[in-house]
Protein backbone atom coordinates (compact mmCIF):
# COMPACT_ATOMS: atom_id res chain seq x y z
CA UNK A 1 2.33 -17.02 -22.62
CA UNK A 2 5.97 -16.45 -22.36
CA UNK A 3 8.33 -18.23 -20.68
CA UNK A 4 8.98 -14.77 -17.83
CA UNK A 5 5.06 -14.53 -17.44
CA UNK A 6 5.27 -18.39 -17.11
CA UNK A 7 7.64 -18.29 -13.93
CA UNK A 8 7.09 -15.17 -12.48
CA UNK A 9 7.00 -14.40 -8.25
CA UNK A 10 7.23 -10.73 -8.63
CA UNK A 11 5.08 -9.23 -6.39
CA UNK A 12 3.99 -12.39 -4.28
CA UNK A 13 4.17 -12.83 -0.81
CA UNK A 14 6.03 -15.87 0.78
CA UNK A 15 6.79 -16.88 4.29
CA UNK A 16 9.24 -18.89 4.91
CA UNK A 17 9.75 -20.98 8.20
CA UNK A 18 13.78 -22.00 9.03
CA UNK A 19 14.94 -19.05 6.32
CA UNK A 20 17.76 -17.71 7.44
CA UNK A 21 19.78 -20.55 7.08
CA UNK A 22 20.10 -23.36 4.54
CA UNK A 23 17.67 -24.19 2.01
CA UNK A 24 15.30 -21.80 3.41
CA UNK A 25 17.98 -18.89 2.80
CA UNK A 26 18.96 -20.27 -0.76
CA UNK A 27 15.16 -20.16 -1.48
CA UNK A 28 14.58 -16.51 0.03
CA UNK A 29 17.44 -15.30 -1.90
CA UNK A 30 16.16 -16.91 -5.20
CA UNK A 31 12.81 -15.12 -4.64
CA UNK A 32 13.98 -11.65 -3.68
CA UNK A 33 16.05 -11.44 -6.60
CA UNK A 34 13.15 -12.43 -8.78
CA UNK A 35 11.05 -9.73 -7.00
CA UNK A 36 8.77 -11.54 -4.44
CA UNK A 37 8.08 -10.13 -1.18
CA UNK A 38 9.54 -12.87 1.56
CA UNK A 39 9.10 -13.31 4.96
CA UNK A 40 11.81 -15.26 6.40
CA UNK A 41 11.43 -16.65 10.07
CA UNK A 42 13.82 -18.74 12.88
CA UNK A 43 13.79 -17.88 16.31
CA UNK A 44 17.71 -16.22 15.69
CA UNK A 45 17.33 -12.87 15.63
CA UNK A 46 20.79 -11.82 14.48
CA UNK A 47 20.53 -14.34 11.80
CA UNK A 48 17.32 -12.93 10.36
CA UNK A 49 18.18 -9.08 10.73
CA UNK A 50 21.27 -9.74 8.81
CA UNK A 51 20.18 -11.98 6.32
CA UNK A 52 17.22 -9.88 5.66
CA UNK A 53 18.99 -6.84 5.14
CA UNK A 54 21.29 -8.30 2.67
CA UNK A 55 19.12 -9.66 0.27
CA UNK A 56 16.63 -6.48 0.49
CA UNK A 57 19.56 -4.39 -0.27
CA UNK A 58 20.23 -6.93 -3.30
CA UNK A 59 16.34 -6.63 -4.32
CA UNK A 60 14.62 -5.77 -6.69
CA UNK A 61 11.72 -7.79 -3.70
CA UNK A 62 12.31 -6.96 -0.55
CA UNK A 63 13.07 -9.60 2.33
CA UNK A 64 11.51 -9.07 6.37
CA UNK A 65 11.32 -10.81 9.15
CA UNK A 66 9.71 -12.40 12.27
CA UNK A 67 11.19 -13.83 14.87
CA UNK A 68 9.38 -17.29 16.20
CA UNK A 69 10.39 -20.41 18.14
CA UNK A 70 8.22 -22.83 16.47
CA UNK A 71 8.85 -25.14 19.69
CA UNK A 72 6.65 -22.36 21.20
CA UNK A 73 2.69 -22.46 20.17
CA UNK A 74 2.17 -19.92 21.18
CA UNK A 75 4.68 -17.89 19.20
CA UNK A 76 2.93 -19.98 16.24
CA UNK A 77 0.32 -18.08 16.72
CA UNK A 78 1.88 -14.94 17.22
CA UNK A 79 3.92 -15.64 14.02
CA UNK A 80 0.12 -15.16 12.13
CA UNK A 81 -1.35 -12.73 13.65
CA UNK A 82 1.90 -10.34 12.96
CA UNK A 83 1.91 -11.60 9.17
CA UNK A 84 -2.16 -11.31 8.81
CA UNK A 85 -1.19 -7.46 10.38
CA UNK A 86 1.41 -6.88 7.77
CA UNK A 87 -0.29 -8.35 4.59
CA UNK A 88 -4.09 -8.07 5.38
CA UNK A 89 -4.70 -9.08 1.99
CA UNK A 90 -3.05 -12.33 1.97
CA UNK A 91 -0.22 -14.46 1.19
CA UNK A 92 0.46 -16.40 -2.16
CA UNK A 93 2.89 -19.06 -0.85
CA UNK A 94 3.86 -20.74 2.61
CA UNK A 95 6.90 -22.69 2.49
CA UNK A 96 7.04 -25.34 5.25
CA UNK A 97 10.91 -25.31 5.55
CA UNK A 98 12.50 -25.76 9.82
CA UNK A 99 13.74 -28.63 10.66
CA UNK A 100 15.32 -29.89 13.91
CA UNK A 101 17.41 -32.58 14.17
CA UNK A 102 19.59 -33.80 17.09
CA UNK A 103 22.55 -35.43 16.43
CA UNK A 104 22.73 -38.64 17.96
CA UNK A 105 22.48 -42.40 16.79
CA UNK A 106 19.09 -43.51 18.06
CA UNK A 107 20.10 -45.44 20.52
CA UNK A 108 21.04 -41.76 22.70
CA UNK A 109 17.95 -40.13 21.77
CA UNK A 110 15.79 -38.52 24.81
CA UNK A 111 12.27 -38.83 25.16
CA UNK A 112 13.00 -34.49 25.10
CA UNK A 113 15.06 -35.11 22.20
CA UNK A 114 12.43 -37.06 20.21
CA UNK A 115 9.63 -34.47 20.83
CA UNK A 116 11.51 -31.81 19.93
CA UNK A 117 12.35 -32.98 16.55
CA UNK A 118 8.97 -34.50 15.96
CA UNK A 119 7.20 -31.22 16.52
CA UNK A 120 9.67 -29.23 14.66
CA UNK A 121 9.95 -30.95 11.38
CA UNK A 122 6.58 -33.00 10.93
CA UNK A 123 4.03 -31.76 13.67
CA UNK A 124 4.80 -27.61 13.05
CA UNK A 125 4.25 -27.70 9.01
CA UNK A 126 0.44 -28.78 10.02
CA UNK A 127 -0.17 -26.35 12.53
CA UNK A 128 1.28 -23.56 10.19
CA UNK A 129 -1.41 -24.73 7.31
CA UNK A 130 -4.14 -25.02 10.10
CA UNK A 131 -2.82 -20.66 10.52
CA UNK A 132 -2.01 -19.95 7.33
CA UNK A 133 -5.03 -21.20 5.48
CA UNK A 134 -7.33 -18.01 5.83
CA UNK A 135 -4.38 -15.38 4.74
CA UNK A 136 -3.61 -18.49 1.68
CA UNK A 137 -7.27 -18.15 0.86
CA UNK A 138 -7.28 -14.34 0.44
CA UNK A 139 -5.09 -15.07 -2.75
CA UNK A 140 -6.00 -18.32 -4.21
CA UNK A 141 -7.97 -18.22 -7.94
CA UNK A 142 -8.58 -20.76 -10.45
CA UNK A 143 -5.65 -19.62 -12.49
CA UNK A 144 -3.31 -18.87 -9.85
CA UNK A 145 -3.55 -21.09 -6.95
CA UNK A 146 -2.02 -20.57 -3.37
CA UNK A 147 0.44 -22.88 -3.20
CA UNK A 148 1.78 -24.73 0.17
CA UNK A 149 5.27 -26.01 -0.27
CA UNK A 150 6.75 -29.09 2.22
CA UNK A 151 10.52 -28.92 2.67
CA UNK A 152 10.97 -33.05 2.96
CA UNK A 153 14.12 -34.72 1.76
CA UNK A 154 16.01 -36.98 -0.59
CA UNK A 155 16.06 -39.33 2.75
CA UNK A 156 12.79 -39.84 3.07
CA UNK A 157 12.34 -41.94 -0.15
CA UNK A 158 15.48 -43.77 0.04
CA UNK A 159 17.83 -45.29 2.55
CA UNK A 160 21.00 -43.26 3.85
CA UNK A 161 23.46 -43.18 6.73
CA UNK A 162 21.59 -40.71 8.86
CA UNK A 163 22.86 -40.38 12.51
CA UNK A 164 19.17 -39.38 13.61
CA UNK A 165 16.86 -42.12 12.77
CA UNK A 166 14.03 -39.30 13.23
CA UNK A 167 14.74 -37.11 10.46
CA UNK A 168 13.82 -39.43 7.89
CA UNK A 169 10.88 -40.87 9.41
CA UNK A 170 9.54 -37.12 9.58
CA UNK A 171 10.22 -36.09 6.14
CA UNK A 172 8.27 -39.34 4.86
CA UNK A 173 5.59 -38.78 6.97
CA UNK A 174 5.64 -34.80 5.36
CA UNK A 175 5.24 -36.44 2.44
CA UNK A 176 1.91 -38.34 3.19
CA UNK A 177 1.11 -35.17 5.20
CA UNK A 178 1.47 -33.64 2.03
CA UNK A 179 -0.19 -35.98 -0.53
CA UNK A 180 -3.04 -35.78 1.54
CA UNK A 181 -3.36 -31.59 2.43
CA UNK A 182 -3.45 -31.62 -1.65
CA UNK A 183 -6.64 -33.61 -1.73
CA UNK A 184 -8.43 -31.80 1.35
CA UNK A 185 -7.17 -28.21 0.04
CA UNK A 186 -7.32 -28.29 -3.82
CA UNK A 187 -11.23 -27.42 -3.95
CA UNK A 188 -9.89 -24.05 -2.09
CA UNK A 189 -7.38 -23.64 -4.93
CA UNK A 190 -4.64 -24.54 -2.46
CA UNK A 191 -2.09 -26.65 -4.22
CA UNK A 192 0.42 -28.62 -2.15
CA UNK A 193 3.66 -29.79 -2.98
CA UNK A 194 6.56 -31.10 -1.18
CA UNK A 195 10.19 -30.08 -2.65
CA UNK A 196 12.79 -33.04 -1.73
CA UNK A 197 16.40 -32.11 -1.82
CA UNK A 198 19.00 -34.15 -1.94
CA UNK A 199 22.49 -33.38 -0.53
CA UNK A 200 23.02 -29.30 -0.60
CA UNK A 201 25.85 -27.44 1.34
CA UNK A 202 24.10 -27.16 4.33
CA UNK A 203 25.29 -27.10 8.25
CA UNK A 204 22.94 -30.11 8.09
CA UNK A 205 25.07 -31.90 5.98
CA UNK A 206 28.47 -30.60 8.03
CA UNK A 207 26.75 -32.28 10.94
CA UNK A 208 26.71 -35.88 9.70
CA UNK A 209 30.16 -38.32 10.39
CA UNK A 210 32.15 -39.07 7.45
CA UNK A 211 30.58 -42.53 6.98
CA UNK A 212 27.75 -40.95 5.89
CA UNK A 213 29.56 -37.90 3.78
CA UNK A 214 31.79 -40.52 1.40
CA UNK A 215 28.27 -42.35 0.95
CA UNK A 216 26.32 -39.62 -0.60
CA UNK A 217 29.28 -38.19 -2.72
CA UNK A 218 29.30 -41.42 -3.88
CA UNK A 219 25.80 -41.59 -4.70
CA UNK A 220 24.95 -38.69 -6.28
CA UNK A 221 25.58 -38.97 -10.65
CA UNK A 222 26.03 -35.52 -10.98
CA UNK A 223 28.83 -35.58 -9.12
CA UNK A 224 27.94 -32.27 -6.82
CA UNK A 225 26.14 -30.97 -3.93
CA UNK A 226 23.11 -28.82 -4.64
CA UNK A 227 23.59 -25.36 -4.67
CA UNK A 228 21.47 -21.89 -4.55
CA UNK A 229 20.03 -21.96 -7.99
CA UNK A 230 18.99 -25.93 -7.81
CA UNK A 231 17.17 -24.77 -4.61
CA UNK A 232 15.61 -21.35 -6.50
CA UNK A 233 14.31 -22.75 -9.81
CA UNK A 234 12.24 -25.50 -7.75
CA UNK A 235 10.75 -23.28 -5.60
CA UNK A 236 10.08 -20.68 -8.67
CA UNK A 237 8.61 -23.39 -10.46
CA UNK A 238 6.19 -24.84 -7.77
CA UNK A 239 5.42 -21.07 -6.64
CA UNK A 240 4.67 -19.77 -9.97
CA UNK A 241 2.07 -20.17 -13.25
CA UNK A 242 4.51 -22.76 -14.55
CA UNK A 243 3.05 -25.10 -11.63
CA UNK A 244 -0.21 -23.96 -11.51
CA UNK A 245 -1.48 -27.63 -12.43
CA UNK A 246 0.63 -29.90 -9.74
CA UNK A 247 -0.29 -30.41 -6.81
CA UNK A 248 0.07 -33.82 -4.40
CA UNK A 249 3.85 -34.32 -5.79
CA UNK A 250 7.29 -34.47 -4.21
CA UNK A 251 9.72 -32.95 -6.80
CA UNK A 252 13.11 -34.55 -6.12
CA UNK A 253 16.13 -32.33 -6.90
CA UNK A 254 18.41 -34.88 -5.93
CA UNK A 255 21.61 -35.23 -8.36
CA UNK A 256 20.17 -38.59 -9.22
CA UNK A 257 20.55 -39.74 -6.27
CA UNK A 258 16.98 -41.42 -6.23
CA UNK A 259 18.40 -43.65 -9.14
CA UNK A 260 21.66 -44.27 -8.27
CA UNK A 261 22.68 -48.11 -8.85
């Protein structure tokens, strides 16, 4: 087979949760220009209209939108029944992506605070699998699997600065969350994968105090933060027939971080 048949989205259908910002932009970007059909989500309307528009106008996919507060459940559920409307013949890929994260040191966090982010980043990926699953199904084969992609983090393998003490606690549990969807959903041809970045240019990253900025510069041997294309040829390669066969992994795009001395 060759190497464009190998890692090819055109014509799939993604959704996207958090995508009009951050990595969940960088990865909707990387797809429409390779020809997928994405939905992107957030509950910031202006955000997703514009973002949208761009990168359809940049095709050759096309890029639409929902609007949904995954705080809300029952926009969760409204968030499904409008993509099950709009592609009644399924989706190919779900990419578990929003995050929240308030930043505070511990110490300050609410009990509001702490439910907030819980349900966001590790409780929300779950119930969007529990949604998804029958629209996933509609596309899943032997050869070409539906594939379920968790948006955890360099953090949750490895010790950093982190104001929140949440955030990393979440993405590790997404990563058990995710080792263990792959087992329940692979005889479904479901494959589940979780994509771990390390430090990108991100308003996540602008958040953090500058303890925590000098660390990871220092940490990461490349010497970079991530950028657009570190985020797209992941998410290409766990989304297409190049990954067919992986499922139950966390692929670390880290700079090296993970090795760092």
């Amino acid at each position: 087979m060759d190497i464009a048949s190998l890692f090819s989205v055109s014509n799939k259908t993604f959704v996207i949760t958090g995508g009009a910002t951050g990595i969940g932009l960088m990865a909707a970007e990387g797809l429409v220009v390779n020809g997928a059909n994405v939905y992107i989500t957030s509950r910031n309307e202006e955000n997703l209209k514009r973002e949208s528009e761009r990168l359809t106008a940049s095709g050759p996919g096309k890029c639409q939108y929902v609007v949904c507060d995954l705080l809300e459940y029952d926009q969760v559920e409204a968030l499904a029944r409008e993509i099950a409307r709009l592609e009644p013949n399924g989706i190919h890929v779900l990419i578990n992506n929003a995050v929240l994260v308030t930043p505070k040191p511990f110490i300050e966090l609410t009990e509001s605070d702490m439910v907030r982010d819980i349900t966001i980043t590790l409780q929300r990926p779950l119930t969007l699998v529990q949604k998804f699953l029958p629209l996933l199904l509609k596309t899943a084969t032997d050869d070409d699997p539906a594939r379920v992609i968790n948006v955890t983090s360099i953090s949750a393998v490895t010790n950093l600065p982190i104001t929140n003490t949440l955030y990393p606690s979440c993405k590790a549990g997404l990563a058990h969350m995710t080792r263990d969807l792959a087992q329940k959903l692979a005889p479904y041809n479901v494959n589940v994968n979780a994509f771990a970045p390390g430090v990108f240019v991100s308003k996540l990253h602008e958040q953090q105090d500058e303890r925590y900025k000098k660390t990871v510069k220092s940490a990461i041997l490349l010497k970079r933060l991530g950028n657009k294309a570190d985020v797209a040829s992941a998410i290409i390669y766990l989304s297409s027939t190049a990954g067919a066969y992986v499922t139950g992994t966390t692929m670390l795009v880290d700079g090296g971080m993970f090795v760092r001395p």
